[in-house]
PDB file of N, CA and C in Angstrom:
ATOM      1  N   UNK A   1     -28.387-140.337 239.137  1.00  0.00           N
ATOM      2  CA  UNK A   1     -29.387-139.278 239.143  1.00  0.00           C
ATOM      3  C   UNK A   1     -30.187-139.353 237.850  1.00  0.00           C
ATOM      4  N   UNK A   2     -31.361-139.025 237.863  1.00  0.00           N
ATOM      5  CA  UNK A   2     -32.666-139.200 236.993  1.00  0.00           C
ATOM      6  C   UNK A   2     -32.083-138.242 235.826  1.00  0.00           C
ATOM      7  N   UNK A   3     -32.524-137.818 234.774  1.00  0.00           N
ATOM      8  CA  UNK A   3     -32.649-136.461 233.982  1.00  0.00           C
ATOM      9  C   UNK A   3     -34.199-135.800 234.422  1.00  0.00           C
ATOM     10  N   UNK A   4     -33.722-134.506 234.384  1.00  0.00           N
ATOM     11  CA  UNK A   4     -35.032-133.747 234.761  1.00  0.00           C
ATOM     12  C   UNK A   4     -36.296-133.906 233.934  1.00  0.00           C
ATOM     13  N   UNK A   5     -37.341-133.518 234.668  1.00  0.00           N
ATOM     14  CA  UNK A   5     -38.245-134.028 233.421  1.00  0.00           C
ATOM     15  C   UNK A   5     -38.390-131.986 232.404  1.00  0.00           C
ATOM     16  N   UNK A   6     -38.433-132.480 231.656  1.00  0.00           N
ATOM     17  CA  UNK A   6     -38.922-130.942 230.801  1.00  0.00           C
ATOM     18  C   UNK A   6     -40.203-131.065 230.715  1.00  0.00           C
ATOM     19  N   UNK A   7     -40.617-129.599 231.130  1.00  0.00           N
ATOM     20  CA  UNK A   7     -42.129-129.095 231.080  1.00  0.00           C
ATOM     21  C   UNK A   7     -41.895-128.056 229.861  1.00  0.00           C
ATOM     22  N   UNK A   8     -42.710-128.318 228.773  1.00  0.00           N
ATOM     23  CA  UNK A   8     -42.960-127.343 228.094  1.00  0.00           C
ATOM     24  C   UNK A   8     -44.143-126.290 227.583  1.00  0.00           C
ATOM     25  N   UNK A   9     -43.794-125.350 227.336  1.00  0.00           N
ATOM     26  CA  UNK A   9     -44.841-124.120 227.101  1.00  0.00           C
ATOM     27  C   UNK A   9     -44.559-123.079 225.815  1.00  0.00           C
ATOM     28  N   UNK A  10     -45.169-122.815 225.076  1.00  0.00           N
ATOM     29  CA  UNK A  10     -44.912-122.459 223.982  1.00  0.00           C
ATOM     30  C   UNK A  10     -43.647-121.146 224.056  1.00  0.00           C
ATOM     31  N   UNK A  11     -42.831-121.247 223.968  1.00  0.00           N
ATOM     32  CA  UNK A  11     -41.985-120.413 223.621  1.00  0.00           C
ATOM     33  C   UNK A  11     -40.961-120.353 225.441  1.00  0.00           C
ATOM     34  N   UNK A  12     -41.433-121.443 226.189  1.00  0.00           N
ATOM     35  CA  UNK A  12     -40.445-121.895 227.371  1.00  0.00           C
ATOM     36  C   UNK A  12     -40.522-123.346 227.756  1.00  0.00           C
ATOM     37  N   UNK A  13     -39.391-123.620 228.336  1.00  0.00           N
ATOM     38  CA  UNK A  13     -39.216-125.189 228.574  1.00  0.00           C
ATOM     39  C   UNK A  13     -38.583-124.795 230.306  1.00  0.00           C
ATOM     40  N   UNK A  14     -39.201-125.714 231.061  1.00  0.00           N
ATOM     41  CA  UNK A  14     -38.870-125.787 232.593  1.00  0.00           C
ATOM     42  C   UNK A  14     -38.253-127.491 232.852  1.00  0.00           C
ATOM     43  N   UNK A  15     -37.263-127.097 233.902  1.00  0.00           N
ATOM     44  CA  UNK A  15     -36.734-128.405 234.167  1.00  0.00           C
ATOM     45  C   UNK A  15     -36.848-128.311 235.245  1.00  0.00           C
ATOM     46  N   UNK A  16     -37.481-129.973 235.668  1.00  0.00           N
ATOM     47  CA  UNK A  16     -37.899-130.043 237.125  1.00  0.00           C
ATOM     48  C   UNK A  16     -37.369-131.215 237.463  1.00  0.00           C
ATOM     49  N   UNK A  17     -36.461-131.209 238.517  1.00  0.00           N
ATOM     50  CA  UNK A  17     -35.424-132.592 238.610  1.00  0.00           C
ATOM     51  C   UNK A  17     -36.179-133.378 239.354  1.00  0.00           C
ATOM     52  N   UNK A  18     -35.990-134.949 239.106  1.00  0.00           N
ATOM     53  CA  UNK A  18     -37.185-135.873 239.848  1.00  0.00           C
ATOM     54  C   UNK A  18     -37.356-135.745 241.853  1.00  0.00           C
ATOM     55  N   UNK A  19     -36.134-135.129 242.246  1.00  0.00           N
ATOM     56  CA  UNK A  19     -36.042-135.230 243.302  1.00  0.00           C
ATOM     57  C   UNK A  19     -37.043-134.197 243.711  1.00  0.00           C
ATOM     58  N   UNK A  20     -37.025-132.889 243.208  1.00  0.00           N
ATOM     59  CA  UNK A  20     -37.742-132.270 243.253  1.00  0.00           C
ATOM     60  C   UNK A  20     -39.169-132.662 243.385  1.00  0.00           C
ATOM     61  N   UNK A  21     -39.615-133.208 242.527  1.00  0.00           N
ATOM     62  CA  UNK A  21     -40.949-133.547 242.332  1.00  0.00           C
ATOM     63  C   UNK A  21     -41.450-134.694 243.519  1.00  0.00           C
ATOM     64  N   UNK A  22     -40.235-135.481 243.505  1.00  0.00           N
ATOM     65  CA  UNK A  22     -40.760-136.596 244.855  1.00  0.00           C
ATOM     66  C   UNK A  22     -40.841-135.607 246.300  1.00  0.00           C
ATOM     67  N   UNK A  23     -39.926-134.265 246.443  1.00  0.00           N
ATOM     68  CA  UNK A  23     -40.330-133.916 247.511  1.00  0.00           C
ATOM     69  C   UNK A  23     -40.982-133.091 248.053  1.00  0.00           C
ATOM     70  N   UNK A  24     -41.682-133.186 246.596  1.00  0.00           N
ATOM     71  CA  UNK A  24     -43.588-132.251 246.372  1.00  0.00           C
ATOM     72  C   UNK A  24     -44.067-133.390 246.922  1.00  0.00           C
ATOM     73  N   UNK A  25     -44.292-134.540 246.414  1.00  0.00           N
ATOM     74  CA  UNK A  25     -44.913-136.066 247.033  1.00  0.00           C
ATOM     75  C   UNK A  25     -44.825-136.283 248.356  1.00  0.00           C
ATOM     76  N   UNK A  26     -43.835-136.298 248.892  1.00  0.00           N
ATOM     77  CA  UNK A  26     -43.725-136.095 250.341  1.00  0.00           C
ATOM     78  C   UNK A  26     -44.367-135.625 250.768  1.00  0.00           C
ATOM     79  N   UNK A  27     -43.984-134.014 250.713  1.00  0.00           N
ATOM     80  CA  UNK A  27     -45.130-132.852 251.303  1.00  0.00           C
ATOM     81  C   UNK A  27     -47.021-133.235 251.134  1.00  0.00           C
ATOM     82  N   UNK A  28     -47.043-133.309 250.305  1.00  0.00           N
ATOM     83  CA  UNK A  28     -48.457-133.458 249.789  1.00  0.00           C
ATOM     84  C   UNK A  28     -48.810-135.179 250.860  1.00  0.00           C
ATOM     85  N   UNK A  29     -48.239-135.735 250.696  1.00  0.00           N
ATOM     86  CA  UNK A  29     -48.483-136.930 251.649  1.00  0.00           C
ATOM     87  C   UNK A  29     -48.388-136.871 252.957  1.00  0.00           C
ATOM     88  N   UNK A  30     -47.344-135.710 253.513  1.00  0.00           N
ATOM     89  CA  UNK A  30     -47.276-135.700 254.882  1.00  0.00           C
ATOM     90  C   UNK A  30     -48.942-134.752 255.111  1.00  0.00           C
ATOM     91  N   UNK A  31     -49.240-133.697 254.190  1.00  0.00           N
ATOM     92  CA  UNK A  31     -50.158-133.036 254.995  1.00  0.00           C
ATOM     93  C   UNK A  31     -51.842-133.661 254.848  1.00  0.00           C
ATOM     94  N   UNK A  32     -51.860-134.690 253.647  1.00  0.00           N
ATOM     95  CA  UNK A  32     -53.128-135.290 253.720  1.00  0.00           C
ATOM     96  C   UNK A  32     -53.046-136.263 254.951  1.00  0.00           C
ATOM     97  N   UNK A  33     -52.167-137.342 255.435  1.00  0.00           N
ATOM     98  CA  UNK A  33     -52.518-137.738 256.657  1.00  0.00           C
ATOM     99  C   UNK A  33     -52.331-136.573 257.981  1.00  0.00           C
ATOM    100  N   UNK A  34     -51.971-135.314 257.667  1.00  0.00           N
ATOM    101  CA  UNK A  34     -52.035-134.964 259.036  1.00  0.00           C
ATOM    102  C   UNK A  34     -53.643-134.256 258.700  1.00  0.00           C
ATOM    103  N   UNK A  35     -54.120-134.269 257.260  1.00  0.00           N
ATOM    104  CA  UNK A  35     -55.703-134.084 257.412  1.00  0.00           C
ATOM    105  C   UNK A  35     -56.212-134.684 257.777  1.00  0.00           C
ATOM    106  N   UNK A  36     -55.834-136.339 257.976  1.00  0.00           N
ATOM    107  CA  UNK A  36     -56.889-137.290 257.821  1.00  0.00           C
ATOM    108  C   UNK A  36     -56.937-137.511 259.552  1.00  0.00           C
ATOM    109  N   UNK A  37     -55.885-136.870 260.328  1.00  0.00           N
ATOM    110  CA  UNK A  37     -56.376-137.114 261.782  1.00  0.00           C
ATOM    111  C   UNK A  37     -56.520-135.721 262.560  1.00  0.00           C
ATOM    112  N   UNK A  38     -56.424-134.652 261.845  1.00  0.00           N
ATOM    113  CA  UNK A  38     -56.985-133.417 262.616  1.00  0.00           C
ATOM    114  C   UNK A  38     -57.418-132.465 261.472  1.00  0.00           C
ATOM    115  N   UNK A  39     -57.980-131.677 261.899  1.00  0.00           N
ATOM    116  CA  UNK A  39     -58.506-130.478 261.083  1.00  0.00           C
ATOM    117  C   UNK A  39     -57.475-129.378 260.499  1.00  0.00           C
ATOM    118  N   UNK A  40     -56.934-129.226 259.569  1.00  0.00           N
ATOM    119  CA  UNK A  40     -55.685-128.389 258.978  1.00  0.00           C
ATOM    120  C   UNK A  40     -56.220-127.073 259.308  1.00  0.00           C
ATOM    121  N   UNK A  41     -54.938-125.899 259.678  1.00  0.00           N
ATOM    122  CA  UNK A  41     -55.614-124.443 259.802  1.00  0.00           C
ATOM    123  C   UNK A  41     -55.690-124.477 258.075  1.00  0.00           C
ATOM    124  N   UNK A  42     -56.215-122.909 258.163  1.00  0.00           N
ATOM    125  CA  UNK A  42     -56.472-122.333 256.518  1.00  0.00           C
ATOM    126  C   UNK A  42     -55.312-122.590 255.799  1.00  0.00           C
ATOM    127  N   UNK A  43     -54.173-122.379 256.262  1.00  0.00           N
ATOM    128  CA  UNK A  43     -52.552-121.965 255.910  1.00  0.00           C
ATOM    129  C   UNK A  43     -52.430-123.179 255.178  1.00  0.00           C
ATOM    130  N   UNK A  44     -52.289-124.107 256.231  1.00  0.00           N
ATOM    131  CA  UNK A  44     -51.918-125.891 255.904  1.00  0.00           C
ATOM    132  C   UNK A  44     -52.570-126.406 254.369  1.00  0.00           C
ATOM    133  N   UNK A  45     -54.116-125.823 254.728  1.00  0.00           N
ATOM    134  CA  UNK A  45     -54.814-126.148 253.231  1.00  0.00           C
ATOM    135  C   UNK A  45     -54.174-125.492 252.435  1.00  0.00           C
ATOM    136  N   UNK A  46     -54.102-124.324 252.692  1.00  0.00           N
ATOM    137  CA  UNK A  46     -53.611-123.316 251.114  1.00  0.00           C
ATOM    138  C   UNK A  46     -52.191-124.219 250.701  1.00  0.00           C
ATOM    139  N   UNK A  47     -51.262-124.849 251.861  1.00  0.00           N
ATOM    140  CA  UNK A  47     -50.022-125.517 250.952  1.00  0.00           C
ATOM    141  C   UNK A  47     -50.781-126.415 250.441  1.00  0.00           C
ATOM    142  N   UNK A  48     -50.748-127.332 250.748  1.00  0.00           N
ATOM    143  CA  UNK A  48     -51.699-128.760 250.244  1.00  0.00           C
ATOM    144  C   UNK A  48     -51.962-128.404 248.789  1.00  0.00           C
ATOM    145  N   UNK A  49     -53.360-127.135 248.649  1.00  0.00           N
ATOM    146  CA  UNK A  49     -53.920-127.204 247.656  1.00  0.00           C
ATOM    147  C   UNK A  49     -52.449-126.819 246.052  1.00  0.00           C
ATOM    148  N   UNK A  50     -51.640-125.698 246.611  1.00  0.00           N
ATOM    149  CA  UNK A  50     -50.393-125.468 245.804  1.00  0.00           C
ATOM    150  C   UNK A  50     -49.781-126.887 245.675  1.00  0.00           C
ATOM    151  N   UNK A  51     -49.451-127.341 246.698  1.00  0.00           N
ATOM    152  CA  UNK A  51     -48.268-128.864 246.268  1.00  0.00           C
ATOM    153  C   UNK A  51     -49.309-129.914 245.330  1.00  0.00           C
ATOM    154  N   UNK A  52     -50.667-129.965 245.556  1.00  0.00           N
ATOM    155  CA  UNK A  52     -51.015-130.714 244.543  1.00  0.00           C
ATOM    156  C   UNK A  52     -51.517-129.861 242.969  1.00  0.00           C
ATOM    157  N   UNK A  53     -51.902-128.693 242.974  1.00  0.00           N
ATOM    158  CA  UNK A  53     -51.894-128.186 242.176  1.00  0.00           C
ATOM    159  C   UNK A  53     -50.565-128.360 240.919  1.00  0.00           C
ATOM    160  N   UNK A  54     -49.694-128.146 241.724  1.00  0.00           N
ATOM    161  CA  UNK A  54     -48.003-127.658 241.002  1.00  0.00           C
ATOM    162  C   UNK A  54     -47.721-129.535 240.775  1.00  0.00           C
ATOM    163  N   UNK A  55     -48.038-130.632 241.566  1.00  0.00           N
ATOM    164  CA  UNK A  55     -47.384-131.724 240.667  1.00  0.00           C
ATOM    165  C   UNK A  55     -48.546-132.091 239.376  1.00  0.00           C
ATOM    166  N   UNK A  56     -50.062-131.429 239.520  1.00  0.00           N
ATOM    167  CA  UNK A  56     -50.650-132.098 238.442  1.00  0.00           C
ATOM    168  C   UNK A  56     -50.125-131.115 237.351  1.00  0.00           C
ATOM    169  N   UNK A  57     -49.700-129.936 237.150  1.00  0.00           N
ATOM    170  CA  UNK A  57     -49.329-129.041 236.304  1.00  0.00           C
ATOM    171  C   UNK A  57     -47.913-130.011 235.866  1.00  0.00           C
ATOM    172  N   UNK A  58     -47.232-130.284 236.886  1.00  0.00           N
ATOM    173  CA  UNK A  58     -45.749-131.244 236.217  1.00  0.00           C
ATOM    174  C   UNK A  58     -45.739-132.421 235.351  1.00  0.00           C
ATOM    175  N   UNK A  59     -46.890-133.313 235.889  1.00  0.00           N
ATOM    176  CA  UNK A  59     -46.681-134.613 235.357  1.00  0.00           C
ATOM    177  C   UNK A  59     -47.909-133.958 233.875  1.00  0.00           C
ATOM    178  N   UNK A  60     -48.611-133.402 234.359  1.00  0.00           N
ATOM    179  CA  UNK A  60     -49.562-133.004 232.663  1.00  0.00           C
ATOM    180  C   UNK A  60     -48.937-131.349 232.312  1.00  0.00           C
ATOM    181  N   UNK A  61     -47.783-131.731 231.421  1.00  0.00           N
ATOM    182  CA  UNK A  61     -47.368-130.424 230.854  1.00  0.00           C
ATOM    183  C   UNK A  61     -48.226-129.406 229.891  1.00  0.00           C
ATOM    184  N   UNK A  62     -49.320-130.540 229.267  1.00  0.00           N
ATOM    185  CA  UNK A  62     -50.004-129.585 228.403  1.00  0.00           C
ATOM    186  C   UNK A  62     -51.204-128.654 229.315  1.00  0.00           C
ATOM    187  N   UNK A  63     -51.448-128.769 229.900  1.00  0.00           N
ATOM    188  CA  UNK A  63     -52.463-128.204 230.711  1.00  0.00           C
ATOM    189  C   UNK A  63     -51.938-126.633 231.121  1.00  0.00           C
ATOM    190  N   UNK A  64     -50.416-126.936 230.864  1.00  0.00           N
ATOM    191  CA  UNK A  64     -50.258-125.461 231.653  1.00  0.00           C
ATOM    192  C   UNK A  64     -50.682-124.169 230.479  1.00  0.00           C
TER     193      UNK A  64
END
């Protein structure tokens, strides 16, 4: 097993275990090809836009 990665923030540190994060990747991959062959309801987008939101916040800790 990986070590988690630490996200830090001034006065907190988050641990996000790699598995975790690959099965943000997943998600985010399963719902852009199910964009790329039908039209997503509103819902579908709103995950999408969170699962990619939340891994660019992971892999760029300073941003948060």
């Amino acid at each position: 097993m990986l070590p988690p990665l630490k996200v830090a923030r001034p006065g907190l540190t988050f641990r996000v275990p790699q598995e975790s994060i690959e099965a943000l990747e997943r998600l985010r991959d399963s719902y852009t090809e199910l964009l790329a062959h039908e039209v997503l309801m509103e819902v579908d987008q709103a995950v999408l836009m969170v699962v990619q939101l939340t891994l660019q916040q992971v892999k760029n800790p300073h941003s948060l």
